[in-house]
PDB file of N, CA and C in Angstrom:
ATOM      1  N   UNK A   1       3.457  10.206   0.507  1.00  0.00           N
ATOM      2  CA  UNK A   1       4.635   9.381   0.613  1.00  0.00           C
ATOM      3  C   UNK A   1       5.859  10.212   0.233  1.00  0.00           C
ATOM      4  N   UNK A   2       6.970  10.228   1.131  1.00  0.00           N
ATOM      5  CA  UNK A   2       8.107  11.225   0.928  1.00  0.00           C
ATOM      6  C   UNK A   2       9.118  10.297  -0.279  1.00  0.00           C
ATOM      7  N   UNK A   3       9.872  10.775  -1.129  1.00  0.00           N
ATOM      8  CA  UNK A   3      10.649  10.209  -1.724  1.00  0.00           C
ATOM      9  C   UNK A   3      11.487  11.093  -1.939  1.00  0.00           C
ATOM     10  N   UNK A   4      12.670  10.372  -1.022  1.00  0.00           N
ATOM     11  CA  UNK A   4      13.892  11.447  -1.008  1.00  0.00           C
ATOM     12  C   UNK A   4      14.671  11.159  -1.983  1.00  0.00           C
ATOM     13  N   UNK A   5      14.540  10.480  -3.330  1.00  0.00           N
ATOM     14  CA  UNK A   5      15.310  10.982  -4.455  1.00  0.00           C
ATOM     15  C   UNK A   5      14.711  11.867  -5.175  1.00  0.00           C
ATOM     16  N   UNK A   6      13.451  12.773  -5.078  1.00  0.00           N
ATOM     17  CA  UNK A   6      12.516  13.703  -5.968  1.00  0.00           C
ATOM     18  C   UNK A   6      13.737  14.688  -5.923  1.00  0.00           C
ATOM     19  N   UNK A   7      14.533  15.718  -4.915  1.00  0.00           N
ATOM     20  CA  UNK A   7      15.278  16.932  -4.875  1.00  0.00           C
ATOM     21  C   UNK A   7      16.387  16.556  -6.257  1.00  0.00           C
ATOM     22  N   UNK A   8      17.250  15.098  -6.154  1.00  0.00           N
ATOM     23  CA  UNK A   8      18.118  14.861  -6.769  1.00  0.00           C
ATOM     24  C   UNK A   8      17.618  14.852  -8.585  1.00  0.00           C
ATOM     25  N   UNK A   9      16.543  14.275  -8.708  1.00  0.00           N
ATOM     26  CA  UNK A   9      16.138  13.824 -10.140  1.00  0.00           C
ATOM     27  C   UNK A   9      15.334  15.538 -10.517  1.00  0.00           C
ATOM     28  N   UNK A  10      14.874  15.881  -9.480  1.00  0.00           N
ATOM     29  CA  UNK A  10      14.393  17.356 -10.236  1.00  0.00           C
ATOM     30  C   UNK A  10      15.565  18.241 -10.903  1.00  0.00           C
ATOM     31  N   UNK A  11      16.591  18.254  -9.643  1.00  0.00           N
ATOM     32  CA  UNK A  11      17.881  19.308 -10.572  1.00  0.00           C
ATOM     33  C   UNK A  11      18.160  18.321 -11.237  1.00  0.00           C
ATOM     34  N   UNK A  12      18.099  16.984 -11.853  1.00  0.00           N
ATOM     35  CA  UNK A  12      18.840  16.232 -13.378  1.00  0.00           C
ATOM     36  C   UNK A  12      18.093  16.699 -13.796  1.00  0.00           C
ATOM     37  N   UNK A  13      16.819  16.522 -13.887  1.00  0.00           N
ATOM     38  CA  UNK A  13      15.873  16.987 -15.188  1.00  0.00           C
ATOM     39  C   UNK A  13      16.114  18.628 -15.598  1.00  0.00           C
ATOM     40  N   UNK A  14      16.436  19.227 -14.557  1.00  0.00           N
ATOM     41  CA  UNK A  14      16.646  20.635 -14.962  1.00  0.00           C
ATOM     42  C   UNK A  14      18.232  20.904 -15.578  1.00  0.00           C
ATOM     43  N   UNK A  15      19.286  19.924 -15.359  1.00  0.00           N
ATOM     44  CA  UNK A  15      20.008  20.060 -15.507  1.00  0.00           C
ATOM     45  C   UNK A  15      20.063  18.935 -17.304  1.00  0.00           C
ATOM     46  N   UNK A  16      19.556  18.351 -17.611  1.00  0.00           N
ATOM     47  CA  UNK A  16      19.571  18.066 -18.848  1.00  0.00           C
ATOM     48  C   UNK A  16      18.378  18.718 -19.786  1.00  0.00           C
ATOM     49  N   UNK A  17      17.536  19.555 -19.402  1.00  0.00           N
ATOM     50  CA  UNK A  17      16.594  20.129 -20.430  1.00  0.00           C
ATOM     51  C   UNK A  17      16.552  21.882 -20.089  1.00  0.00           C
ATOM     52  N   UNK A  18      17.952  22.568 -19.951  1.00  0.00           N
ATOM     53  CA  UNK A  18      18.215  23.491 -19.629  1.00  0.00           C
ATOM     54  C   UNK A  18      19.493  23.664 -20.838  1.00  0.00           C
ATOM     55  N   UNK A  19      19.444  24.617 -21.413  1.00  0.00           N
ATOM     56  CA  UNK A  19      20.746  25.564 -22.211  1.00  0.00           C
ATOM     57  C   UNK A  19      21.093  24.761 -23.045  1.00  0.00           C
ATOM     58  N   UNK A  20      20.269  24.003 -23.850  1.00  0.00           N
ATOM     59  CA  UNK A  20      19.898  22.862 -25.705  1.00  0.00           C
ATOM     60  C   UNK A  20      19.517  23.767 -26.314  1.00  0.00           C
ATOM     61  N   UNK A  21      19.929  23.371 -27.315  1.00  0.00           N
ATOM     62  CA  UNK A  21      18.981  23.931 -28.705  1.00  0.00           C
ATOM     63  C   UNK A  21      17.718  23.235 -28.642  1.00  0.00           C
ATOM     64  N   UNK A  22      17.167  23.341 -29.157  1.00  0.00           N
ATOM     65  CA  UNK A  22      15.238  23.322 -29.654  1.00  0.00           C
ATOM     66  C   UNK A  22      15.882  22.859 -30.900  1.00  0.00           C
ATOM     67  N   UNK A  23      16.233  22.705 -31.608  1.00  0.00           N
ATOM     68  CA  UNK A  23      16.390  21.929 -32.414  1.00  0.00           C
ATOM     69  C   UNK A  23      17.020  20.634 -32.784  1.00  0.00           C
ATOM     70  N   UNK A  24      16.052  19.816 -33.144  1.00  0.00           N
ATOM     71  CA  UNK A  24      16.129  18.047 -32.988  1.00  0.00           C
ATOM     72  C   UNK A  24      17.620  17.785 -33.551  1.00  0.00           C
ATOM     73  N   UNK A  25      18.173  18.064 -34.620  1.00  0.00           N
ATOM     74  CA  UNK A  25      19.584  17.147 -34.741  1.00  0.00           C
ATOM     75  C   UNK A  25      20.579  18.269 -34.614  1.00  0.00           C
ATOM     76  N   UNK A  26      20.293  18.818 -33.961  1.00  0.00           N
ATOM     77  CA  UNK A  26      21.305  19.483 -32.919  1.00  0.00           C
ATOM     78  C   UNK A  26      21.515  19.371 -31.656  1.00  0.00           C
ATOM     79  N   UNK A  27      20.313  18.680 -31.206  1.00  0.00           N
ATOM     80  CA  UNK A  27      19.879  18.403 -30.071  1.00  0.00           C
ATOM     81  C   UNK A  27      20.883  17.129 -29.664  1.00  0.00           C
ATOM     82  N   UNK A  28      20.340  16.100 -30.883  1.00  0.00           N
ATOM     83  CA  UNK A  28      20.671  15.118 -30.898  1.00  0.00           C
ATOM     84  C   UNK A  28      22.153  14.516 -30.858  1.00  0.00           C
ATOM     85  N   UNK A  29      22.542  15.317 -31.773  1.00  0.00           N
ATOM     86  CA  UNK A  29      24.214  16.136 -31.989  1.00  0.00           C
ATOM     87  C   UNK A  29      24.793  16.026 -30.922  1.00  0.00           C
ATOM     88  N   UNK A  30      24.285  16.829 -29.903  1.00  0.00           N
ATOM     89  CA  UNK A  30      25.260  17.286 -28.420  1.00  0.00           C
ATOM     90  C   UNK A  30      24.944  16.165 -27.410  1.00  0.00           C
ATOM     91  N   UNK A  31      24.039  15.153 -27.589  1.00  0.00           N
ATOM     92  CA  UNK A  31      24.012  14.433 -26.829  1.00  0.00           C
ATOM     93  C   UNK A  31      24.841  13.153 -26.879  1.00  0.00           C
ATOM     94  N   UNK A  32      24.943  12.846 -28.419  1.00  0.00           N
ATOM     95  CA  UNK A  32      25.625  12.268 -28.802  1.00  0.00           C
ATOM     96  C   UNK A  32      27.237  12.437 -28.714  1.00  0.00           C
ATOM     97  N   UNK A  33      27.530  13.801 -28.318  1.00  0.00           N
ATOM     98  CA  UNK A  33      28.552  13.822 -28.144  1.00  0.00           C
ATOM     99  C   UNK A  33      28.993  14.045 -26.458  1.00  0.00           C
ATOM    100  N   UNK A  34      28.142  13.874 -25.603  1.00  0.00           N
ATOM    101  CA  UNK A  34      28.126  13.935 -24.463  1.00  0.00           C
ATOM    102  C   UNK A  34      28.364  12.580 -23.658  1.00  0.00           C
ATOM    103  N   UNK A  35      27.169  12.055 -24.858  1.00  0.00           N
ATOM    104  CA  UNK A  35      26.616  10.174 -23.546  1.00  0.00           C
ATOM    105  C   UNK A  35      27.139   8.949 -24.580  1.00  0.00           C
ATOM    106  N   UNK A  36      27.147   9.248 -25.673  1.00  0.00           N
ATOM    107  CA  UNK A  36      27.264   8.413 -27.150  1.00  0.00           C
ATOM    108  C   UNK A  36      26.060   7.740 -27.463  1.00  0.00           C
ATOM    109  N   UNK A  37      25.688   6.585 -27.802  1.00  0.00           N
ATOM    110  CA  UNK A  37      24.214   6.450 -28.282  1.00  0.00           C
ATOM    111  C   UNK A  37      23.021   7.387 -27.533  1.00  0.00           C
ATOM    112  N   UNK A  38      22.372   7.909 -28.807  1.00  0.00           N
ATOM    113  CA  UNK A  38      21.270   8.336 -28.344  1.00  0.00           C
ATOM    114  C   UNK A  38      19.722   7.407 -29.477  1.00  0.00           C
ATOM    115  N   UNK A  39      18.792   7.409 -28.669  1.00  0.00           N
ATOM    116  CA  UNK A  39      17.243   7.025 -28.822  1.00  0.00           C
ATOM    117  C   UNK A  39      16.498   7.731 -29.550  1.00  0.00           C
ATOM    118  N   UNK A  40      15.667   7.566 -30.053  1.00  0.00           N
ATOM    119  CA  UNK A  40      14.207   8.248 -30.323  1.00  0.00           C
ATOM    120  C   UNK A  40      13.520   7.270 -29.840  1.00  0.00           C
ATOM    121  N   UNK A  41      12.044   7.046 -29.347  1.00  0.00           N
ATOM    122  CA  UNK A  41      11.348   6.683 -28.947  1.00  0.00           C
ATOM    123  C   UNK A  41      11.038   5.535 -29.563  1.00  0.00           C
ATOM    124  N   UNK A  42      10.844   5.576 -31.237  1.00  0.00           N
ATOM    125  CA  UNK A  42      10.729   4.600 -31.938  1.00  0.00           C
ATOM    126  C   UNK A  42      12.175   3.818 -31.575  1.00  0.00           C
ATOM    127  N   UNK A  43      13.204   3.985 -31.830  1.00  0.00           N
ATOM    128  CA  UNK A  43      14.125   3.244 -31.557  1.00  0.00           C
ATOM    129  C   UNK A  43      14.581   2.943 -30.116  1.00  0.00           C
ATOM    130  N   UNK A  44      14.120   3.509 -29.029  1.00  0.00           N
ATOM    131  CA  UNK A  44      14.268   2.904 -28.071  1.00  0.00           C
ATOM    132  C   UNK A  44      13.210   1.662 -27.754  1.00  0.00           C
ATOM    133  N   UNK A  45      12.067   1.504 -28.559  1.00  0.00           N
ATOM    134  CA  UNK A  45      11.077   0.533 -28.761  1.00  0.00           C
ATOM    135  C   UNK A  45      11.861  -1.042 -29.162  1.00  0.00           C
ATOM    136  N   UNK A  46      12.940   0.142 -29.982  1.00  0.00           N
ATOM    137  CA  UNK A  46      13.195  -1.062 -30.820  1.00  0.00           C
ATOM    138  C   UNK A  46      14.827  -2.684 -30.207  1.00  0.00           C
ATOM    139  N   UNK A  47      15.080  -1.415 -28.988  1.00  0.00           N
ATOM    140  CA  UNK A  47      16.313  -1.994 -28.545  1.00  0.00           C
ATOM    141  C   UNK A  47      16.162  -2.837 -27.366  1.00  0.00           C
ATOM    142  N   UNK A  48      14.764  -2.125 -26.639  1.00  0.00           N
ATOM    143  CA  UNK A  48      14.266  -1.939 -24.963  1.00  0.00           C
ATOM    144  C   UNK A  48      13.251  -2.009 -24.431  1.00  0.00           C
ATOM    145  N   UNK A  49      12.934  -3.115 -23.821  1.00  0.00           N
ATOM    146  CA  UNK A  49      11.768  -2.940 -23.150  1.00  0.00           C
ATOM    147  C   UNK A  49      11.863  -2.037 -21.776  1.00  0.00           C
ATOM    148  N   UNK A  50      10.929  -0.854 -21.718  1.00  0.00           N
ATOM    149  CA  UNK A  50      10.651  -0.463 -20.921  1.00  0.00           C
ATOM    150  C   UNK A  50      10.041  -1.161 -19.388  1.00  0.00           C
ATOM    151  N   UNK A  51      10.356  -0.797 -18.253  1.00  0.00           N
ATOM    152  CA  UNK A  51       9.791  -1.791 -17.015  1.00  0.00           C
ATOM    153  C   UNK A  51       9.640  -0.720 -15.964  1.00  0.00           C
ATOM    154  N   UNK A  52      10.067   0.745 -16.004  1.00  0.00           N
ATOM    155  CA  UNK A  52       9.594   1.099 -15.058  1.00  0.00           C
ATOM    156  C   UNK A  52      10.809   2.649 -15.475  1.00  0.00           C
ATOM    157  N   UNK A  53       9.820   3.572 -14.827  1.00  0.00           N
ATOM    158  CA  UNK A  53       9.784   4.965 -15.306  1.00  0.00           C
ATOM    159  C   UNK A  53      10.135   5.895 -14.187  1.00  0.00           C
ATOM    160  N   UNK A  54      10.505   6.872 -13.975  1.00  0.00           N
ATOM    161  CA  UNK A  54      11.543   7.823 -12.904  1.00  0.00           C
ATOM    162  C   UNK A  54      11.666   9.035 -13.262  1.00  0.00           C
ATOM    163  N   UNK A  55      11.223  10.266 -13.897  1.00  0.00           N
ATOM    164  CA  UNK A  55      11.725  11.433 -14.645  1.00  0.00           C
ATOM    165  C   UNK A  55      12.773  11.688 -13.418  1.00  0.00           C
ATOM    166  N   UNK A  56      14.136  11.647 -14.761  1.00  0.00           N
ATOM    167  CA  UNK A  56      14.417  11.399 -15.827  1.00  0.00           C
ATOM    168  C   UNK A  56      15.084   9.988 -16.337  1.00  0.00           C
ATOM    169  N   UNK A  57      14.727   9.149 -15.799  1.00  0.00           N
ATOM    170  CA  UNK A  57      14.941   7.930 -15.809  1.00  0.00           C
ATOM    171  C   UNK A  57      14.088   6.911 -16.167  1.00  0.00           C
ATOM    172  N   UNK A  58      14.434   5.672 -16.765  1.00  0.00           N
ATOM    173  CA  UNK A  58      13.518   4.927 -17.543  1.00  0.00           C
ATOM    174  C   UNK A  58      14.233   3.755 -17.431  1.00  0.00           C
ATOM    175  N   UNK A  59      13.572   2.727 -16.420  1.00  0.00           N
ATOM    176  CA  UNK A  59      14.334   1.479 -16.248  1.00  0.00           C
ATOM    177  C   UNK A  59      14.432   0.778 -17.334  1.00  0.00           C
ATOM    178  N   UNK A  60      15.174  -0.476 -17.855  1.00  0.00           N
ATOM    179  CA  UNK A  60      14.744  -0.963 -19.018  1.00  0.00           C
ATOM    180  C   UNK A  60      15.556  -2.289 -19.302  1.00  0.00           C
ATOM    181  N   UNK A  61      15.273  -3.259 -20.092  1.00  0.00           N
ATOM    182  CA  UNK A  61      15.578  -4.388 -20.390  1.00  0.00           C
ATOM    183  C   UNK A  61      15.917  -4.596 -22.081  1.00  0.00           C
ATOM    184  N   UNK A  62      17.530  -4.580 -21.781  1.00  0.00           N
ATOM    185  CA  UNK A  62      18.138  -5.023 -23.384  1.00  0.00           C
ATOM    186  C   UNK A  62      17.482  -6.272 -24.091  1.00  0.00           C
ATOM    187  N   UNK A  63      16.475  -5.949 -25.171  1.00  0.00           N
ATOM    188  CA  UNK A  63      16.164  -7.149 -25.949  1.00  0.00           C
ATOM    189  C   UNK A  63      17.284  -7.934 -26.475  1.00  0.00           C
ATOM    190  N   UNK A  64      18.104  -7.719 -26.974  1.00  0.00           N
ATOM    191  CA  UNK A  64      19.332  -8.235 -26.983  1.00  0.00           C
ATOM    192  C   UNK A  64      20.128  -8.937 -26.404  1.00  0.00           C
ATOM    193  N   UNK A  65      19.898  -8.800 -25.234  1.00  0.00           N
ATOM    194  CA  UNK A  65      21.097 -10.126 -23.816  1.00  0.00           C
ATOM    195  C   UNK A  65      20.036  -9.676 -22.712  1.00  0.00           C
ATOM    196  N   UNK A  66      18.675  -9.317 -22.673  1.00  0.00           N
ATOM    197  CA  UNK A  66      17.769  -9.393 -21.417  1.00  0.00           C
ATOM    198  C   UNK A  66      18.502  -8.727 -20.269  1.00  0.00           C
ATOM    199  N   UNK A  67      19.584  -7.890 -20.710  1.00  0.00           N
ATOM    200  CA  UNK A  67      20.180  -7.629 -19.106  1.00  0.00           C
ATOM    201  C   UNK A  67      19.098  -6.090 -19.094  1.00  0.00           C
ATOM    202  N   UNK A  68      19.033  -5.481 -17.755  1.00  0.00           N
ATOM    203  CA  UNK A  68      18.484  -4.845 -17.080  1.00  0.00           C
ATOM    204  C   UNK A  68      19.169  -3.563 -16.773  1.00  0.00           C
ATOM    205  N   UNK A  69      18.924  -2.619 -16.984  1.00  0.00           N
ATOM    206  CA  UNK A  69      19.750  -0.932 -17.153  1.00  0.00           C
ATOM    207  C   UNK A  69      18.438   0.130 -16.923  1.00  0.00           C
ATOM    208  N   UNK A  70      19.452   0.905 -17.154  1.00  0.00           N
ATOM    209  CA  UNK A  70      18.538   2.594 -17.532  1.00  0.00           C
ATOM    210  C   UNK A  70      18.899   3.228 -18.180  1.00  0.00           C
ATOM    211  N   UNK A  71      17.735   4.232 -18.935  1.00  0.00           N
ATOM    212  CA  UNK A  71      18.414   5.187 -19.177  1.00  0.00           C
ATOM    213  C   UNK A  71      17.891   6.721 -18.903  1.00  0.00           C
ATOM    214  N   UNK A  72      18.398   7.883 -19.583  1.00  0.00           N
ATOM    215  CA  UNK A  72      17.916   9.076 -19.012  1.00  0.00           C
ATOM    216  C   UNK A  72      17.186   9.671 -20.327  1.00  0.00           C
ATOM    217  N   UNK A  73      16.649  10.641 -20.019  1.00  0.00           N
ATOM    218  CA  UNK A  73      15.740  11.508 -21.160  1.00  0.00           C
ATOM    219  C   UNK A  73      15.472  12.729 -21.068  1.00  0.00           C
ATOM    220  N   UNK A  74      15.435  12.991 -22.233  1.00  0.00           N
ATOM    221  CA  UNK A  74      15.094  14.601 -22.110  1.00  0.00           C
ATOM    222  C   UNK A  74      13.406  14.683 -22.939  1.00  0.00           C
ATOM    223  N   UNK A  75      12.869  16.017 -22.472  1.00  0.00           N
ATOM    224  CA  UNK A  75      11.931  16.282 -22.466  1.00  0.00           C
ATOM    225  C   UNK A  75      11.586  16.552 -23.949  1.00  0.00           C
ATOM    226  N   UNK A  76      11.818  17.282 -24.645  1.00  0.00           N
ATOM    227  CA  UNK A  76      11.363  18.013 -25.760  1.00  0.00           C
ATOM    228  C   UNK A  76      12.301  18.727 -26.520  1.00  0.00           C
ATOM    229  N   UNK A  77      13.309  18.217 -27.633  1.00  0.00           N
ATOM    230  CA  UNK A  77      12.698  16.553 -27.849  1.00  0.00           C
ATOM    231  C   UNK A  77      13.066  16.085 -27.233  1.00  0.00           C
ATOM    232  N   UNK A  78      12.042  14.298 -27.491  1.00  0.00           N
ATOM    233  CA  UNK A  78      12.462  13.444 -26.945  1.00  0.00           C
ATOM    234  C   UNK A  78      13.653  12.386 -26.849  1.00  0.00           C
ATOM    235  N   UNK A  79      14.208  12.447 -26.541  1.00  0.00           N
ATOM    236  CA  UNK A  79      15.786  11.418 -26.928  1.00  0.00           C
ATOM    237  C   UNK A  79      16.503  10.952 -25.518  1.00  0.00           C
ATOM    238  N   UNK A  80      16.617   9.732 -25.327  1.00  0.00           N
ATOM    239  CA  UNK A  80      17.082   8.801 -24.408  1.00  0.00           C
ATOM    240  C   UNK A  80      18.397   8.449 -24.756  1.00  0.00           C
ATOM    241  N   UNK A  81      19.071   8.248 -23.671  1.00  0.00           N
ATOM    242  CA  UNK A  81      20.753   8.217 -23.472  1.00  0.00           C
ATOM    243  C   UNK A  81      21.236   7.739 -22.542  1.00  0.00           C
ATOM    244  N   UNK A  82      22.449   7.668 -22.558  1.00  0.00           N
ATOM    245  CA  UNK A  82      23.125   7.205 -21.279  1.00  0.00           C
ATOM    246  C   UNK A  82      22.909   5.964 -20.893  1.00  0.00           C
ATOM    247  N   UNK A  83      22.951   5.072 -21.524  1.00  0.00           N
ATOM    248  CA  UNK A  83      22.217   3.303 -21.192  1.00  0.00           C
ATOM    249  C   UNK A  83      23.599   2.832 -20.292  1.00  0.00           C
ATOM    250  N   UNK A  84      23.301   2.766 -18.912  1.00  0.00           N
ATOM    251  CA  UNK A  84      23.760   2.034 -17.827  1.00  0.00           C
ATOM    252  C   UNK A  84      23.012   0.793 -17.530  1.00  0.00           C
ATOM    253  N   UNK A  85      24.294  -0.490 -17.782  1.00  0.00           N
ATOM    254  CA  UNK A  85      23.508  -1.527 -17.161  1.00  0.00           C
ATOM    255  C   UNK A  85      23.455  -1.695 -15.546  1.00  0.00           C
ATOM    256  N   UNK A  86      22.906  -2.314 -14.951  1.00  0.00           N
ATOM    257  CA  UNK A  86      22.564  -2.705 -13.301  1.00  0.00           C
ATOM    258  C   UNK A  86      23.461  -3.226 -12.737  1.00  0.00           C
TER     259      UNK A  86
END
């Protein structure tokens, strides 16, 4: 099955887990100063239900007002950002 958004989401993923520090709150640091809230996994548990997954994208549902968004992620570490609602 062809999926012509794979070219677009491969250069994001390369383009957000490319030229970071390796180190977590530095990591965390620049993202935060890039997207403004950032995640950890535990705390994206805690905000979001997950509904459907995309590297680098992660559909998701605000426990909070049930509205419906995404967000993006980086690989290692892990930390989610950029929460766009739908």
């Amino acid at each position: 099955m062809y999926d012509e958004t794979e070219n677009a989401r491969r250069e994001r993923i390369g383009e957000l887990n490319t030229d970071l520090t390796e180190n977590k709150d530095a990591r965390r640091a620049e993202l935060e100063k890039w997207y403004g809230l950032v995640w950890d996994t535990e705390q994206l548990r805690e905000d979001f239900e997950v509904i459907g997954f995309l590297a680098p994208y992660v559909a998701v549902r605000e426990k909070a007002t049930g509205k419906k968004g995404s967000v993006e992620f980086t690989h290692s570490p892990r930390f989610y950002f950029n929460f766009q609602y739908d």
